[in-house]
N, C-alpha and C. Protein backbone atom coordinates (compact mmCIF):
# COMPACT_ATOMS: atom_id res chain seq x y z
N UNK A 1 69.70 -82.67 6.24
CA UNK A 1 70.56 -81.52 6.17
C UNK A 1 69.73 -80.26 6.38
N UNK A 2 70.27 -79.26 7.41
CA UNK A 2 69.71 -78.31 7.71
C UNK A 2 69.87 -76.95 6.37
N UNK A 3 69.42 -76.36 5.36
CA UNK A 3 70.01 -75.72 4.14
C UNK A 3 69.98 -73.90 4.78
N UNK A 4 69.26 -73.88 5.58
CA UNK A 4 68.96 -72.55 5.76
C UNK A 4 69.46 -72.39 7.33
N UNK A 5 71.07 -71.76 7.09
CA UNK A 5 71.65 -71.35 8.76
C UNK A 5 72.69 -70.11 8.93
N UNK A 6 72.67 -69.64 9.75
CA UNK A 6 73.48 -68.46 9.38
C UNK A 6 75.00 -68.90 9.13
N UNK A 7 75.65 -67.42 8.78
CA UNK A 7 77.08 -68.07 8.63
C UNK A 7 77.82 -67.12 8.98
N UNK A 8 78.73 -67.38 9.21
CA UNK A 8 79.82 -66.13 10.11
C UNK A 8 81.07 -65.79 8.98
N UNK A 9 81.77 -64.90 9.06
CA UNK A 9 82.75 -64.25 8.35
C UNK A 9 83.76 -63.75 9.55
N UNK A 10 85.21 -64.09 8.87
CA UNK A 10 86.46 -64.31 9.32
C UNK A 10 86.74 -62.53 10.54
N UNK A 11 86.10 -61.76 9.76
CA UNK A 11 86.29 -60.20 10.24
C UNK A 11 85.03 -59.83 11.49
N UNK A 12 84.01 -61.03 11.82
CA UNK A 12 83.19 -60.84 13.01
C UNK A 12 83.29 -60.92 14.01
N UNK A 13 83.02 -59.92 15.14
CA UNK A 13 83.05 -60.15 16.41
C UNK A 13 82.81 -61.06 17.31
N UNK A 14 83.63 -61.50 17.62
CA UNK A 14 82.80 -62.93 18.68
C UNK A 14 81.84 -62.66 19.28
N UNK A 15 81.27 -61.38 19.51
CA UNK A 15 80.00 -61.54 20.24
C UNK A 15 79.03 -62.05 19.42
N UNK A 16 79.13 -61.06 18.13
CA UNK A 16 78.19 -61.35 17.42
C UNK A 16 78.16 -62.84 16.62
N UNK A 17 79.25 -63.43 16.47
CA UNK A 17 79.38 -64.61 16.02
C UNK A 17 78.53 -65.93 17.01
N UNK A 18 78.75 -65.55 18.36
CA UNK A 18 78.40 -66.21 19.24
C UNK A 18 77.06 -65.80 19.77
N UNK A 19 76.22 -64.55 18.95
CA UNK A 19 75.04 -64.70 19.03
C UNK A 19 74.22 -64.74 18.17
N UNK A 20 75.08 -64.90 16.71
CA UNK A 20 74.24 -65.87 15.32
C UNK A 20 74.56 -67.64 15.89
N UNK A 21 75.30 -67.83 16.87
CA UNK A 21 75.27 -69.38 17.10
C UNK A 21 74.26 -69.66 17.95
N UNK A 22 74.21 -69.00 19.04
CA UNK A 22 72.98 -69.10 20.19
C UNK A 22 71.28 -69.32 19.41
N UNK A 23 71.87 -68.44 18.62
CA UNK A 23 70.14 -68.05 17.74
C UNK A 23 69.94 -69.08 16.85
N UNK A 24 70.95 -69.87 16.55
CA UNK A 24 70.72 -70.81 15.36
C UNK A 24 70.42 -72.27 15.96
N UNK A 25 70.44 -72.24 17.36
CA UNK A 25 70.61 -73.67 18.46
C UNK A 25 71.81 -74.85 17.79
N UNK A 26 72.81 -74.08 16.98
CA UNK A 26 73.83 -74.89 17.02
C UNK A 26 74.95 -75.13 17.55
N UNK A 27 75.72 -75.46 18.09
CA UNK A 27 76.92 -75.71 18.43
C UNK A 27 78.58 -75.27 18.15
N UNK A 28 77.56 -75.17 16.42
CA UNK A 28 78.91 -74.45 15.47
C UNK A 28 78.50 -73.84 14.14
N UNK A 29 79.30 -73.10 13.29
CA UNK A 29 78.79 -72.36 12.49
C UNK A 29 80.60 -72.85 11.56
N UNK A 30 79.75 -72.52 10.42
CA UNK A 30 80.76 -72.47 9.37
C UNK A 30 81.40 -70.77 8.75
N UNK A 31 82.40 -70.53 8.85
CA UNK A 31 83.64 -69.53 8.47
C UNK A 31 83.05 -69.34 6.80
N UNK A 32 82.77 -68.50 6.65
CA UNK A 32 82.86 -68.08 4.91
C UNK A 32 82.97 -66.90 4.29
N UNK A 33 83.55 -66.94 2.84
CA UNK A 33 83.27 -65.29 2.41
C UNK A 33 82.27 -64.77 1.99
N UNK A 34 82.43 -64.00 0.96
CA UNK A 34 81.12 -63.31 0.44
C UNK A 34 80.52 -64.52 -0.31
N UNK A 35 81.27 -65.11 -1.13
CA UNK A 35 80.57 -66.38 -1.95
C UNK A 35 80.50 -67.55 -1.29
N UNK A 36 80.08 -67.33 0.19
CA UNK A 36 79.84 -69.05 0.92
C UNK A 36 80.97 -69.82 0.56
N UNK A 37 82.03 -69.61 -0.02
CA UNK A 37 82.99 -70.60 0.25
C UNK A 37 83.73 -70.81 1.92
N UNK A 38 84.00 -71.87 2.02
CA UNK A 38 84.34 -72.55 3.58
C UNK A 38 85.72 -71.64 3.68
N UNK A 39 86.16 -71.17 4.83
CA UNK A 39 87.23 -71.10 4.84
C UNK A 39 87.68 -71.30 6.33
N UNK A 40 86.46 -71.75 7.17
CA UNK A 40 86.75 -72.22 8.44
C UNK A 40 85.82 -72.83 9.33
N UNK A 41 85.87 -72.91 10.52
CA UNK A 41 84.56 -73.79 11.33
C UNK A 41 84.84 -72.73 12.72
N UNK A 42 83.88 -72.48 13.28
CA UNK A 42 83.66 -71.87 14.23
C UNK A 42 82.78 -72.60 15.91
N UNK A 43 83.33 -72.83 16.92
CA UNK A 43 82.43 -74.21 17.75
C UNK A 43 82.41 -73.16 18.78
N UNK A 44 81.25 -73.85 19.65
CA UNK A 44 81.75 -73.54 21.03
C UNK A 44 82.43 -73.56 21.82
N UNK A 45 83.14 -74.69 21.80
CA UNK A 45 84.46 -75.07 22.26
C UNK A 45 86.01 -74.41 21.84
N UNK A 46 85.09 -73.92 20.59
CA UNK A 46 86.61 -72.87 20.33
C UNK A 46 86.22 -71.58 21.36
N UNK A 47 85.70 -71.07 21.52
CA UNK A 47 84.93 -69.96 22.04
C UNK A 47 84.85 -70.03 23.59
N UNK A 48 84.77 -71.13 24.33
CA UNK A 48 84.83 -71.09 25.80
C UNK A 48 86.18 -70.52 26.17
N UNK A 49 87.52 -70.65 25.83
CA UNK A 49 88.68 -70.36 26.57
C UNK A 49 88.96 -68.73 26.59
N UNK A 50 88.61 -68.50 24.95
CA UNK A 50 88.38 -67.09 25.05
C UNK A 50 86.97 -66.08 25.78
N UNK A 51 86.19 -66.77 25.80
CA UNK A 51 85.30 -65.92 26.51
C UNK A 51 85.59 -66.27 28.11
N UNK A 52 86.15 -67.19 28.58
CA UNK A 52 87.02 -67.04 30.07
C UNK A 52 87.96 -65.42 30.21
N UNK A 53 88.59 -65.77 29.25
CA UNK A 53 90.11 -64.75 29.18
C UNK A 53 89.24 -63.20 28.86
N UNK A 54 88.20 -63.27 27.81
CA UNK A 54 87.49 -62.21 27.55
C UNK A 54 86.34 -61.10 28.89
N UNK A 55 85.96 -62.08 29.55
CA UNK A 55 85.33 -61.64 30.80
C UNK A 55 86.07 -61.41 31.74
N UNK A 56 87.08 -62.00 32.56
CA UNK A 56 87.91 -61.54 33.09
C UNK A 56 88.99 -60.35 32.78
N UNK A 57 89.06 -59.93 30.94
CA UNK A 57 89.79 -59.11 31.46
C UNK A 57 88.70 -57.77 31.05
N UNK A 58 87.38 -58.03 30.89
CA UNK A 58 86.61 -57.24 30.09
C UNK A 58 86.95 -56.71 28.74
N UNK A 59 87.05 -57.59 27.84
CA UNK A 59 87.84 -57.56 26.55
C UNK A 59 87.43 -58.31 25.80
N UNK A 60 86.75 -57.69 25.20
CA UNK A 60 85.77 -58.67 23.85
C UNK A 60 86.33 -57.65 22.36
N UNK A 61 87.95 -58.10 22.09
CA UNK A 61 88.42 -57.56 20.96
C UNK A 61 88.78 -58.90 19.97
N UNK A 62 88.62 -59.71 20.73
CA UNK A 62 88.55 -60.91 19.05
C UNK A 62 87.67 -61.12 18.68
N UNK A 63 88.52 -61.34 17.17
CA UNK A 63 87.35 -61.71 16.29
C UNK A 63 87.20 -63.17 15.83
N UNK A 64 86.43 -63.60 14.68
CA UNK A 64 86.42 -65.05 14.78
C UNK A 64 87.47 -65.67 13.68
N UNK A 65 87.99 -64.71 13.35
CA UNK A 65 89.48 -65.22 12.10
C UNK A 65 90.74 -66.00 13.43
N UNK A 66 90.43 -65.31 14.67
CA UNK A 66 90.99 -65.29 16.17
C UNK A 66 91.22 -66.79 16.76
N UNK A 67 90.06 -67.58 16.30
CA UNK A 67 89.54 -68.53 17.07
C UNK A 67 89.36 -69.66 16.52
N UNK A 68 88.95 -69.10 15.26
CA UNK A 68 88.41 -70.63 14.15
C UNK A 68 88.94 -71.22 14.06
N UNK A 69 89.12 -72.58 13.52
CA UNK A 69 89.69 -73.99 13.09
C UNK A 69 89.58 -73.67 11.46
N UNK A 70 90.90 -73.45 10.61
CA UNK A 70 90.86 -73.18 9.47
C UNK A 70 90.80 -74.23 8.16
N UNK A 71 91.37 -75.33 8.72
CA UNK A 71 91.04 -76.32 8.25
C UNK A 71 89.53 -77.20 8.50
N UNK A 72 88.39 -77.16 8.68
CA UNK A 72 87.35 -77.48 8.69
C UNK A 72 86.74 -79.00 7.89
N UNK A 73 86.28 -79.96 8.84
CA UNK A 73 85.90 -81.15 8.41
C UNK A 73 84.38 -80.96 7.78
N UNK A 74 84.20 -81.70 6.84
CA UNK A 74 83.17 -81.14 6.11
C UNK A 74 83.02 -82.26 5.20
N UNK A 75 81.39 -82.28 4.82
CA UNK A 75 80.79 -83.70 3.88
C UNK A 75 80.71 -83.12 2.57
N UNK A 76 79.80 -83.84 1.85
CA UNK A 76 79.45 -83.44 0.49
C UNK A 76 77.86 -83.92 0.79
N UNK A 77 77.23 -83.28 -0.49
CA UNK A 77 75.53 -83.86 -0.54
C UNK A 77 75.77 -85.88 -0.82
N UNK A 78 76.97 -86.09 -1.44
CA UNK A 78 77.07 -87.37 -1.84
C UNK A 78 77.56 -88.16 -0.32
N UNK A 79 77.41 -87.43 0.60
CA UNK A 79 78.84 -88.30 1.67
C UNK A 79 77.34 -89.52 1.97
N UNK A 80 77.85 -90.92 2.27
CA UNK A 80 76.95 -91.73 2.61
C UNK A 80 76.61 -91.75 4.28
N UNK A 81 75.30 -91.77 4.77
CA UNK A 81 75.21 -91.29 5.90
C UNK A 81 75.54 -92.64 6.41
N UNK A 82 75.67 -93.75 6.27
CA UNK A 82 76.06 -94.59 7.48
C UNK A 82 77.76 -94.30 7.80
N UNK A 83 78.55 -94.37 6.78
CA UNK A 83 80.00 -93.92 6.96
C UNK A 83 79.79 -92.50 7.77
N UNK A 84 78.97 -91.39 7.86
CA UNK A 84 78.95 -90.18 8.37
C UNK A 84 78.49 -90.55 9.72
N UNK A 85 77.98 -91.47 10.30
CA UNK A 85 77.05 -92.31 11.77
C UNK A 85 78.68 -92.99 11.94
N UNK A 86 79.00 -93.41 11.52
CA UNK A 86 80.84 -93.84 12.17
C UNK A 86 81.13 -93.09 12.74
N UNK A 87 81.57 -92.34 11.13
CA UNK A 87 83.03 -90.85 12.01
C UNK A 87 82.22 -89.77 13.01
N UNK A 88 80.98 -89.89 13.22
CA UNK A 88 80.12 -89.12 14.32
C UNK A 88 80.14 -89.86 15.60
N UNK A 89 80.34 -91.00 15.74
CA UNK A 89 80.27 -92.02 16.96
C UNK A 89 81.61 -92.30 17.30
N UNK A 90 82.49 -91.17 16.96
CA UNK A 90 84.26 -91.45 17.39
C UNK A 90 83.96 -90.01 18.34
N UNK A 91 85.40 -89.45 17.93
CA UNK A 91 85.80 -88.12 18.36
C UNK A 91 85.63 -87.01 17.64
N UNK A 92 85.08 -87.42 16.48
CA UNK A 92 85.08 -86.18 15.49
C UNK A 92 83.77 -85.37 15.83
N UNK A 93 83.48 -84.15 14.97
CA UNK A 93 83.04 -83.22 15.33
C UNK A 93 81.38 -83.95 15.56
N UNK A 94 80.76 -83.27 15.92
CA UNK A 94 79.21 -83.83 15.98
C UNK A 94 78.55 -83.01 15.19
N UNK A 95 78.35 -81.91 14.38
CA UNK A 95 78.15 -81.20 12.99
C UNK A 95 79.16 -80.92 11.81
N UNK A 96 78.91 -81.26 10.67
CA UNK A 96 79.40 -80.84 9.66
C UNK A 96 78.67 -79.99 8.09
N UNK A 97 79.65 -79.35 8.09
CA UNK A 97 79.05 -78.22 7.07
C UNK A 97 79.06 -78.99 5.81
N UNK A 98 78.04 -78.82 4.95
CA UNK A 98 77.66 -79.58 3.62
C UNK A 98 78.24 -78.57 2.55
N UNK A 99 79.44 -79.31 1.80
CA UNK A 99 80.06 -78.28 0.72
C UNK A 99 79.77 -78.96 -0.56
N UNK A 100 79.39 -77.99 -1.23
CA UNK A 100 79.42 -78.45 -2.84
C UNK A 100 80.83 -77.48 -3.48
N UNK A 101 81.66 -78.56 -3.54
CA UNK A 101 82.91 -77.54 -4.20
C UNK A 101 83.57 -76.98 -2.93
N UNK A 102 83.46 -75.56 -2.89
CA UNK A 102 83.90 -74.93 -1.55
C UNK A 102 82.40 -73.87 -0.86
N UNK A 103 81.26 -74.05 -1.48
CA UNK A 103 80.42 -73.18 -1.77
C UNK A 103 79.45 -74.27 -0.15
N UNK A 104 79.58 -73.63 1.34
CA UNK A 104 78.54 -74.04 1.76
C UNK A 104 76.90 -74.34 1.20
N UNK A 105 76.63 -75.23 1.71
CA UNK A 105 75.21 -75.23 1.06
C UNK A 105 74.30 -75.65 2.39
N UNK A 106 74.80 -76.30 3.54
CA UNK A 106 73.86 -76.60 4.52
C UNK A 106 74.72 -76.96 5.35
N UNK A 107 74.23 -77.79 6.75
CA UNK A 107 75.18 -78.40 7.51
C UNK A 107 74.37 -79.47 7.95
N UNK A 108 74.63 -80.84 8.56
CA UNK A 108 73.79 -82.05 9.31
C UNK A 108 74.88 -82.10 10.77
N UNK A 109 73.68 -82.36 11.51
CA UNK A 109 74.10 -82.58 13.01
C UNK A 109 73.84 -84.21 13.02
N UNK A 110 74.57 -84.60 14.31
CA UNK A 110 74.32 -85.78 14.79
C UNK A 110 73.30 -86.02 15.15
N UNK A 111 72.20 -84.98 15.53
CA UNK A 111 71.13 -85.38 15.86
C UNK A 111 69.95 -85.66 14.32
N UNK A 112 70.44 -84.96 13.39
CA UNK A 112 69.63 -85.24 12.01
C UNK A 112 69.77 -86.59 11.32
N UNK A 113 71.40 -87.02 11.70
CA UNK A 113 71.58 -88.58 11.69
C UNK A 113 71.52 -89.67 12.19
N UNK A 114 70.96 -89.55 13.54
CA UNK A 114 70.39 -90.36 14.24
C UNK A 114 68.76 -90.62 14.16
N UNK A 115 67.98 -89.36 13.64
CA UNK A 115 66.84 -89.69 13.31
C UNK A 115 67.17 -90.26 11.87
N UNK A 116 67.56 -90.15 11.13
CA UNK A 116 67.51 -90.82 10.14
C UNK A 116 67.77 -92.41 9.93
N UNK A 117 68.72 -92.49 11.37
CA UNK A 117 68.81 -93.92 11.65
C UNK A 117 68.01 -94.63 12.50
N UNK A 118 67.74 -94.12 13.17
CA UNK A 118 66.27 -94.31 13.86
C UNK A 118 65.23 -95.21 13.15
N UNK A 119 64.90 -94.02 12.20
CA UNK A 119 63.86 -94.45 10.97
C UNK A 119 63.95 -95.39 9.92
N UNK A 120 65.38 -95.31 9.58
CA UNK A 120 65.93 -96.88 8.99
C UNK A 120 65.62 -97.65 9.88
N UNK A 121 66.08 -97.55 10.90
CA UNK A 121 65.43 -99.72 12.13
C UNK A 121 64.38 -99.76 11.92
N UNK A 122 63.25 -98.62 12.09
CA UNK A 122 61.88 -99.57 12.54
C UNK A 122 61.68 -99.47 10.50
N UNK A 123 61.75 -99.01 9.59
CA UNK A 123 61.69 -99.66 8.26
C UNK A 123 61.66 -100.52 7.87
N UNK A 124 63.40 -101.52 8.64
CA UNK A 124 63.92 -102.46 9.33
C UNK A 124 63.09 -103.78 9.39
N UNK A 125 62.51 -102.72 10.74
CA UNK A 125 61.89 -104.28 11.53
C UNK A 125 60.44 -104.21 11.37
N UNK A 126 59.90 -103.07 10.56
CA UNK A 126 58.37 -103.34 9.37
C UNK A 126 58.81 -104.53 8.59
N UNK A 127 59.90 -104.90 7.68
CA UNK A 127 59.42 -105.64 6.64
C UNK A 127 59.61 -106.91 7.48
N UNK A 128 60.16 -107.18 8.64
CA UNK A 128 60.10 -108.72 8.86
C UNK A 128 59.14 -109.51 9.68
């Protein structure tokens, strides 16, 4: 789990939202208030249709309350990572924000769970 990432608020500019994401090399950022509670998910993929519509009409007036996914999929420190290597190897998101309560605390990518599974096989195939 990544613990230290920026976080965006419902009243930010997509530019700037979309250049705390660039800077963070993630994909997506988690929606929160003043007290890190979740109150949304923010992707790139939310963000491509409007920055089409935004460049063409030279109009960068949304914000990210605009765009977000308000309902947001999200683990716990307890979620077990092989069940989290499932629902990552479907359609679901490929990062999720780590909540204790409603209080972000970090986020894990698919790529943090694949090294971790990684490192389970050859563990694996040490003891035999």
């Amino acid at each position: 789990m990544r613990h230290s990432l920026p976080m965006l608020t419902a009243d930010m500019s997509i530019s700037e939202a979309l250049d705390r994401m660039l800077e963070s090399g993630l994909s997506g950022l988690p929606v929160v208030t003043p007290q890190r509670h979740i109150i949304g998910f923010l992707s790139e993929q939310d963000c491509i249709p409007a920055l089409i519509n935004a460049n063409y009409h030279c109009d960068s007036r949304s914000k990210v309350s605009d765009l977000m996914r308000t309902e947001p999929l999200t683990v716990t420190p307890d979620t077990d990572v092989f069940e989290l290597a499932r629902i990552m190897g479907g359609a679901k998101p490929k990062l999720y924000p780590v909540v204790e309560g409603k209080k972000v605390i970090g986020i894990v990518t698919r790529h943090q769970v694949m090294s971790f599974l990684n490192n389970q096989l050859k563990t694996c195939q040490a003891t035999y």
